[in-house]
PDB file of N, CA and C in Angstrom:
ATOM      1  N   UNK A   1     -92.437-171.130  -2.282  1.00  0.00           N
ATOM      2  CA  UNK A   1     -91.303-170.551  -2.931  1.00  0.00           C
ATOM      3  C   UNK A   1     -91.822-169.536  -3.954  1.00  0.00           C
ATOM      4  N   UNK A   2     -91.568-168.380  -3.831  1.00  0.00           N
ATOM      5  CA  UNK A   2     -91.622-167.458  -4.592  1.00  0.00           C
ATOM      6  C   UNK A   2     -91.046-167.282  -5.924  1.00  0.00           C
ATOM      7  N   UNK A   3     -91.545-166.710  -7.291  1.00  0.00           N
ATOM      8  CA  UNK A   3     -90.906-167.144  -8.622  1.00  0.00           C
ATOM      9  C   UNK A   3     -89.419-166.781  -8.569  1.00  0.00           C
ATOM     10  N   UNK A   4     -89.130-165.639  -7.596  1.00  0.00           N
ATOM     11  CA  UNK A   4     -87.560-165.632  -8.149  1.00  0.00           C
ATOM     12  C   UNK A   4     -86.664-166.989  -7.392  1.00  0.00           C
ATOM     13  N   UNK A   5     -87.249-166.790  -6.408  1.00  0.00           N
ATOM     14  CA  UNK A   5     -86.589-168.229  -5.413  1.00  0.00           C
ATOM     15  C   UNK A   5     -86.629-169.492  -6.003  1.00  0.00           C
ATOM     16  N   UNK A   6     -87.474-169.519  -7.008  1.00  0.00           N
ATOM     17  CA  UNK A   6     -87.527-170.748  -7.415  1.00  0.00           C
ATOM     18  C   UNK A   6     -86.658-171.183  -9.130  1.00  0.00           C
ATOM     19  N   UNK A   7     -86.551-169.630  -9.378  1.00  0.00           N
ATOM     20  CA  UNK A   7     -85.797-169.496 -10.624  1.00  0.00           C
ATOM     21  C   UNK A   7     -84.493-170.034 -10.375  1.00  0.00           C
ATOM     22  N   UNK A   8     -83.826-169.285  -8.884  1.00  0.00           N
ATOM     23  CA  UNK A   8     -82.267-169.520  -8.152  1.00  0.00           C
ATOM     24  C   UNK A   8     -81.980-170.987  -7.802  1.00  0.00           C
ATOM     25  N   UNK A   9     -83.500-171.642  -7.704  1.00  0.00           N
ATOM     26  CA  UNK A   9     -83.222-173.031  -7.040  1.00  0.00           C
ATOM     27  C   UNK A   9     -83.097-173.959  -9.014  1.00  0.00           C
ATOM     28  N   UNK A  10     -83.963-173.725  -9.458  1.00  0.00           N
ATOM     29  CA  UNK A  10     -83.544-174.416 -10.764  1.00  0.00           C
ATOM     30  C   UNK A  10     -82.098-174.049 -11.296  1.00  0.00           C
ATOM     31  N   UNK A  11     -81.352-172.753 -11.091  1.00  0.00           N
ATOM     32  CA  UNK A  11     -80.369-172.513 -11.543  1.00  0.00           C
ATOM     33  C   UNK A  11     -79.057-173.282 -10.942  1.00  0.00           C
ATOM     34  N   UNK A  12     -79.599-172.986  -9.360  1.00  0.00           N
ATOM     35  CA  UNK A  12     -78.627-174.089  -8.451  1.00  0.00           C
ATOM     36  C   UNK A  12     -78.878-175.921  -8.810  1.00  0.00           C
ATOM     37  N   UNK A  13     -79.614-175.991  -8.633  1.00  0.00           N
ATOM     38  CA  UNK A  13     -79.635-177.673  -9.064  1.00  0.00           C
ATOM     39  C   UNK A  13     -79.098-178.239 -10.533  1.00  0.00           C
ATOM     40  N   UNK A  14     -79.613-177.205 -11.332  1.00  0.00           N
ATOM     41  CA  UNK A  14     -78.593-177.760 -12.784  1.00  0.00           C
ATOM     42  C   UNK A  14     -76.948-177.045 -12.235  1.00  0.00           C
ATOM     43  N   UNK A  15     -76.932-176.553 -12.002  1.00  0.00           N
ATOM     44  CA  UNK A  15     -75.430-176.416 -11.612  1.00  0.00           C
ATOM     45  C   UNK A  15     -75.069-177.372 -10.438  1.00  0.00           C
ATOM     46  N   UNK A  16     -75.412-177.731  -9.461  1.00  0.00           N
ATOM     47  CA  UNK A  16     -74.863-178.733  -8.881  1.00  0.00           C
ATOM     48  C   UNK A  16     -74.984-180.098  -9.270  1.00  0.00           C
ATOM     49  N   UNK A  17     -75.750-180.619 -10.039  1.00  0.00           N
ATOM     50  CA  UNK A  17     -76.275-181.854 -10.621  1.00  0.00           C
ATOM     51  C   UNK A  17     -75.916-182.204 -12.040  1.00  0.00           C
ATOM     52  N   UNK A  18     -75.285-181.013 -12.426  1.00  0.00           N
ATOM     53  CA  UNK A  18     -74.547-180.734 -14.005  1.00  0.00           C
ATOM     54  C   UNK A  18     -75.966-181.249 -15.077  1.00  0.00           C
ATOM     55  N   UNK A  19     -77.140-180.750 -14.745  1.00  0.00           N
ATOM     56  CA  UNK A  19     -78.184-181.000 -15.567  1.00  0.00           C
ATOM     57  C   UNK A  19     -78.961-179.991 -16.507  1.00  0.00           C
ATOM     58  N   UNK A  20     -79.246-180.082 -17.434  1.00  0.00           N
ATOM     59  CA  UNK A  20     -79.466-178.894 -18.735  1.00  0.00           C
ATOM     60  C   UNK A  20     -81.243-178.871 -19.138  1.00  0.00           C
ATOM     61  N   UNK A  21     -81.727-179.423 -18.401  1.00  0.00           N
ATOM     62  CA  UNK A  21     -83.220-179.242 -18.533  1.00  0.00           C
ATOM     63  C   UNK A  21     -84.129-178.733 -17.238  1.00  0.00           C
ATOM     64  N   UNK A  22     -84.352-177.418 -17.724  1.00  0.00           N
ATOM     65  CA  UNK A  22     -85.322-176.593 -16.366  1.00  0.00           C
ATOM     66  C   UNK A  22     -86.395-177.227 -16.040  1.00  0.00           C
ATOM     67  N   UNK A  23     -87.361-177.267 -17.881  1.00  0.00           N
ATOM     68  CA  UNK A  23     -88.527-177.711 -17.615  1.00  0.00           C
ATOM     69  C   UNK A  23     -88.675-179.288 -16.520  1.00  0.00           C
ATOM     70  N   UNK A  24     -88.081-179.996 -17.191  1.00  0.00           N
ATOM     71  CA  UNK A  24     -87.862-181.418 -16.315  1.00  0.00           C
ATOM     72  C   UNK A  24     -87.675-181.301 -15.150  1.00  0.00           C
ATOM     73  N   UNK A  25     -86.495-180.418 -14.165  1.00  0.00           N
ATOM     74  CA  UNK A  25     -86.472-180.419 -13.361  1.00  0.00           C
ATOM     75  C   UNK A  25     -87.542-179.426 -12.202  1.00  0.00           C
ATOM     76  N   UNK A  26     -88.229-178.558 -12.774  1.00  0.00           N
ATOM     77  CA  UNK A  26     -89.549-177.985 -12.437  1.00  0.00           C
ATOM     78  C   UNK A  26     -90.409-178.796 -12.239  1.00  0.00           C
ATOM     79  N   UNK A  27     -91.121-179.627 -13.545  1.00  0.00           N
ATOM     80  CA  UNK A  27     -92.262-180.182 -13.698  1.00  0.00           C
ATOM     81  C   UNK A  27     -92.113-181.762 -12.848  1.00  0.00           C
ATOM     82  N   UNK A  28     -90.928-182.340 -12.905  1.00  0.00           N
ATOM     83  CA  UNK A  28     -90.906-183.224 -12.149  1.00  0.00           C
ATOM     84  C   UNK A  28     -90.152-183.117 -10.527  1.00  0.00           C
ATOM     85  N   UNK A  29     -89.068-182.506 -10.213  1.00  0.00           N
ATOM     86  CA  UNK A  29     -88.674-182.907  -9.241  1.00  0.00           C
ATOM     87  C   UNK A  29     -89.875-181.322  -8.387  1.00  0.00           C
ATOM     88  N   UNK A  30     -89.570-179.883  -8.519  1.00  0.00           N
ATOM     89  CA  UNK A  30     -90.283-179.030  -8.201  1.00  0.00           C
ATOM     90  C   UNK A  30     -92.021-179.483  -7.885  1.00  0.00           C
ATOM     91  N   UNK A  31     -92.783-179.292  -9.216  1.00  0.00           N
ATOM     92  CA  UNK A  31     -94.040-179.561  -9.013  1.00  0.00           C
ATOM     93  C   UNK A  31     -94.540-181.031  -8.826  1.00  0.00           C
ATOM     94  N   UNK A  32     -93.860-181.877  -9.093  1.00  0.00           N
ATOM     95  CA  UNK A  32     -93.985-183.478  -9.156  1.00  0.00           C
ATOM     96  C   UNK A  32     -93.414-184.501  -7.749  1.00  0.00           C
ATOM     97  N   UNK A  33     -92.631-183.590  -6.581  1.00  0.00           N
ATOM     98  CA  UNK A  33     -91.831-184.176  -6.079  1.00  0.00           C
ATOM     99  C   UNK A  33     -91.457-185.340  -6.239  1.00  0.00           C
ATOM    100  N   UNK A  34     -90.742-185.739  -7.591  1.00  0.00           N
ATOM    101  CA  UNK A  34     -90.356-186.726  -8.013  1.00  0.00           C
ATOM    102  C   UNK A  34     -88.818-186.862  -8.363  1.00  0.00           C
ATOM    103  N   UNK A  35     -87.676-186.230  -6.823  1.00  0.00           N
ATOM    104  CA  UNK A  35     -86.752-185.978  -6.783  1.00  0.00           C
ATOM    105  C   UNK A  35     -85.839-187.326  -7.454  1.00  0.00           C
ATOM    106  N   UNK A  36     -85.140-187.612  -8.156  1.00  0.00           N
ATOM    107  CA  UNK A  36     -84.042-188.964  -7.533  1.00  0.00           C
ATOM    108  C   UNK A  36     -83.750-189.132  -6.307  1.00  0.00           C
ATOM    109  N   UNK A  37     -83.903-189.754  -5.715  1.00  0.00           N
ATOM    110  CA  UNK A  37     -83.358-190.489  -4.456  1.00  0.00           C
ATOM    111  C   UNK A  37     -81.986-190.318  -3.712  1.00  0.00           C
ATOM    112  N   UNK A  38     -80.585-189.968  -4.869  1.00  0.00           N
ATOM    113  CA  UNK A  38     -79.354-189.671  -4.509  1.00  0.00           C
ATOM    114  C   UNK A  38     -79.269-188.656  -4.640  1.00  0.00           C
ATOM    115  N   UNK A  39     -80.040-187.671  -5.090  1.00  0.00           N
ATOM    116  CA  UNK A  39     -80.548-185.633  -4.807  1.00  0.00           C
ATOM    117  C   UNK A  39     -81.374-185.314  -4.184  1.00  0.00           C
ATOM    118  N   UNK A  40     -82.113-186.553  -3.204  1.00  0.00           N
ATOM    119  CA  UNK A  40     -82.939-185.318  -2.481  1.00  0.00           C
ATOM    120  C   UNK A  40     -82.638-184.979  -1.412  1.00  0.00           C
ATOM    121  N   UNK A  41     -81.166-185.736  -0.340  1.00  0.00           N
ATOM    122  CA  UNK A  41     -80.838-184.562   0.742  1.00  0.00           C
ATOM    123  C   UNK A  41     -80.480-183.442   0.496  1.00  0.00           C
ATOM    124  N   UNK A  42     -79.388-183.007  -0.530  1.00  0.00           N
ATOM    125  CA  UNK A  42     -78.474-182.390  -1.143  1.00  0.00           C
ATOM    126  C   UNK A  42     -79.809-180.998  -1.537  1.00  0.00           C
ATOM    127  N   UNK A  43     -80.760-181.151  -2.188  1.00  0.00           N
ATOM    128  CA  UNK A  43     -81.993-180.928  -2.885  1.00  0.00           C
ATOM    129  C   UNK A  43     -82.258-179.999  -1.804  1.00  0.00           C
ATOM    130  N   UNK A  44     -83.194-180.657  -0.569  1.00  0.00           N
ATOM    131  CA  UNK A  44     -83.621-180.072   0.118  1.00  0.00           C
ATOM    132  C   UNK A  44     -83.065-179.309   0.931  1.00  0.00           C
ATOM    133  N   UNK A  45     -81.103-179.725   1.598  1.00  0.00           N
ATOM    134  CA  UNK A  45     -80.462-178.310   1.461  1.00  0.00           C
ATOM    135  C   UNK A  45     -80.788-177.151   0.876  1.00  0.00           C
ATOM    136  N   UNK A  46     -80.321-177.203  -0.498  1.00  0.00           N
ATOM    137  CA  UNK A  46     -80.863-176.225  -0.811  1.00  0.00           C
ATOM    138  C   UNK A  46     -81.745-175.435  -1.073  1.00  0.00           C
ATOM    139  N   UNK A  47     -83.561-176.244  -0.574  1.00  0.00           N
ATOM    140  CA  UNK A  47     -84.093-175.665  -1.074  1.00  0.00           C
ATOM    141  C   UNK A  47     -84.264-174.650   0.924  1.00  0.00           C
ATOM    142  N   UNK A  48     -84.120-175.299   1.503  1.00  0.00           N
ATOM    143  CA  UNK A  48     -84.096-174.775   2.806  1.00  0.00           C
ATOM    144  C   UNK A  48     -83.496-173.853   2.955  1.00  0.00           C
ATOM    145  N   UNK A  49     -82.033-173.401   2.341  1.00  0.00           N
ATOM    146  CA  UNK A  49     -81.283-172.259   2.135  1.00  0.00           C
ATOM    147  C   UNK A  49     -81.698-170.849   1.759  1.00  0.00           C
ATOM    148  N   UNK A  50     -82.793-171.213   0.245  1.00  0.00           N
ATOM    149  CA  UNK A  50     -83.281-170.540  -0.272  1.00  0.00           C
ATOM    150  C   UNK A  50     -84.106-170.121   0.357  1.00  0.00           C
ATOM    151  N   UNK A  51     -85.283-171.035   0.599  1.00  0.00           N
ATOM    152  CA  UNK A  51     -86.699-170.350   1.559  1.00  0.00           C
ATOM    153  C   UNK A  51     -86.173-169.464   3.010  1.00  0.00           C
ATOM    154  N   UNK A  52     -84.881-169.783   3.998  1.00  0.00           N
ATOM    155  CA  UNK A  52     -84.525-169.196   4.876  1.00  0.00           C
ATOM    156  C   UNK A  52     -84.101-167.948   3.909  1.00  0.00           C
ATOM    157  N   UNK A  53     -83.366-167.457   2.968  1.00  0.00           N
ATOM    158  CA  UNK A  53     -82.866-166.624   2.645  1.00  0.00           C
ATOM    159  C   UNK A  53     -84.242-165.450   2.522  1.00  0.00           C
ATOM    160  N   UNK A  54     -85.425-166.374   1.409  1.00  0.00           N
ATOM    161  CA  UNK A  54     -86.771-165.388   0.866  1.00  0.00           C
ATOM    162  C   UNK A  54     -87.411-165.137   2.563  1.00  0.00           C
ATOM    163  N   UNK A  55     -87.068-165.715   3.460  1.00  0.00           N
ATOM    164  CA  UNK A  55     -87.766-165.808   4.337  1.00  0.00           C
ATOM    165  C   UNK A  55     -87.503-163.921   4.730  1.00  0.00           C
ATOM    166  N   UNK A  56     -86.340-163.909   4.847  1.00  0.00           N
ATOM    167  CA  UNK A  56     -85.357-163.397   5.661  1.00  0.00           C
ATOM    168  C   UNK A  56     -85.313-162.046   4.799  1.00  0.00           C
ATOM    169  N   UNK A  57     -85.858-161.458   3.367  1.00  0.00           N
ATOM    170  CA  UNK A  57     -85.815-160.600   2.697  1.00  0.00           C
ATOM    171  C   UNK A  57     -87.295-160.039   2.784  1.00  0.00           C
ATOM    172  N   UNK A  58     -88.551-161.299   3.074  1.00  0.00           N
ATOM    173  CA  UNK A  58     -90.305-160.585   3.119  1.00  0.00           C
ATOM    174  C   UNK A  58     -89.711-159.963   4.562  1.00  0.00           C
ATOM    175  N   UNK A  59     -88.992-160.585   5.606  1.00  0.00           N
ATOM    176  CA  UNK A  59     -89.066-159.763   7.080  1.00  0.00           C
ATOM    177  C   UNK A  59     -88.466-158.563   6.822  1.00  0.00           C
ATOM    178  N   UNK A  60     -87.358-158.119   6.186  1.00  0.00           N
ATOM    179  CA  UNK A  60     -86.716-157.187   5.515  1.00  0.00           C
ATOM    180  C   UNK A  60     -88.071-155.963   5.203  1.00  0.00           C
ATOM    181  N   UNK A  61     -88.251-156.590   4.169  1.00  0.00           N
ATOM    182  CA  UNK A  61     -89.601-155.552   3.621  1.00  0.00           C
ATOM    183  C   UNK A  61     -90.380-155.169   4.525  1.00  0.00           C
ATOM    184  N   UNK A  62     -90.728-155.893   5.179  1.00  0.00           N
ATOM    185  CA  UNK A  62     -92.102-155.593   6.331  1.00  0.00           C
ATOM    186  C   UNK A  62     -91.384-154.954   7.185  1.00  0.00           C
ATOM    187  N   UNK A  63     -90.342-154.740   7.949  1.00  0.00           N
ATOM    188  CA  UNK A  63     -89.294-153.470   8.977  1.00  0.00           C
ATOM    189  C   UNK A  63     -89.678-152.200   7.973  1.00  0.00           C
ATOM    190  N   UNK A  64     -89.173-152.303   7.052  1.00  0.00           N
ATOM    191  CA  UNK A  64     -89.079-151.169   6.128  1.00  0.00           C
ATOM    192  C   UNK A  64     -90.486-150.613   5.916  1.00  0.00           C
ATOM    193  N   UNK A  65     -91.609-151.092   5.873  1.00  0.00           N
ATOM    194  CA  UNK A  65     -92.980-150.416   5.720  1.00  0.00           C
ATOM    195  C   UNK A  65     -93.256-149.926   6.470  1.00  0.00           C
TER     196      UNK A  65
END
């Protein structure tokens, strides 16, 4: 995950999870995979969303070069 992709995914998870700490959710669920248990289907939705999306913007770039 790329830094902006990963900025969108901390922004999405405190907004879907109604939670107010980045660092925490970086350092533990991000770099720690130390998801809760009742967020990590929901979780990995989205993080699958995201990576298809960054996926789908490097192929973008690379047409364009």
């Amino acid at each position: 995950m790329n830094d902006c992709t990963r900025d969108t995914a901390l922004s999405c998870l405190m907004s879907e999870f109604k939670l107010d700490n980045k660092k925490t959710i970086k350092k533990n669920w991000m770099i720690g995979g130390r998801i809760p248990e009742e967020y990590q289907e929901r979780t990995v939705i989205i993080f699958q969303n995201l990576l298809r999306e960054q996926t789908m913007k490097v192929r973008e770039i690379q047409v364009h070069l």
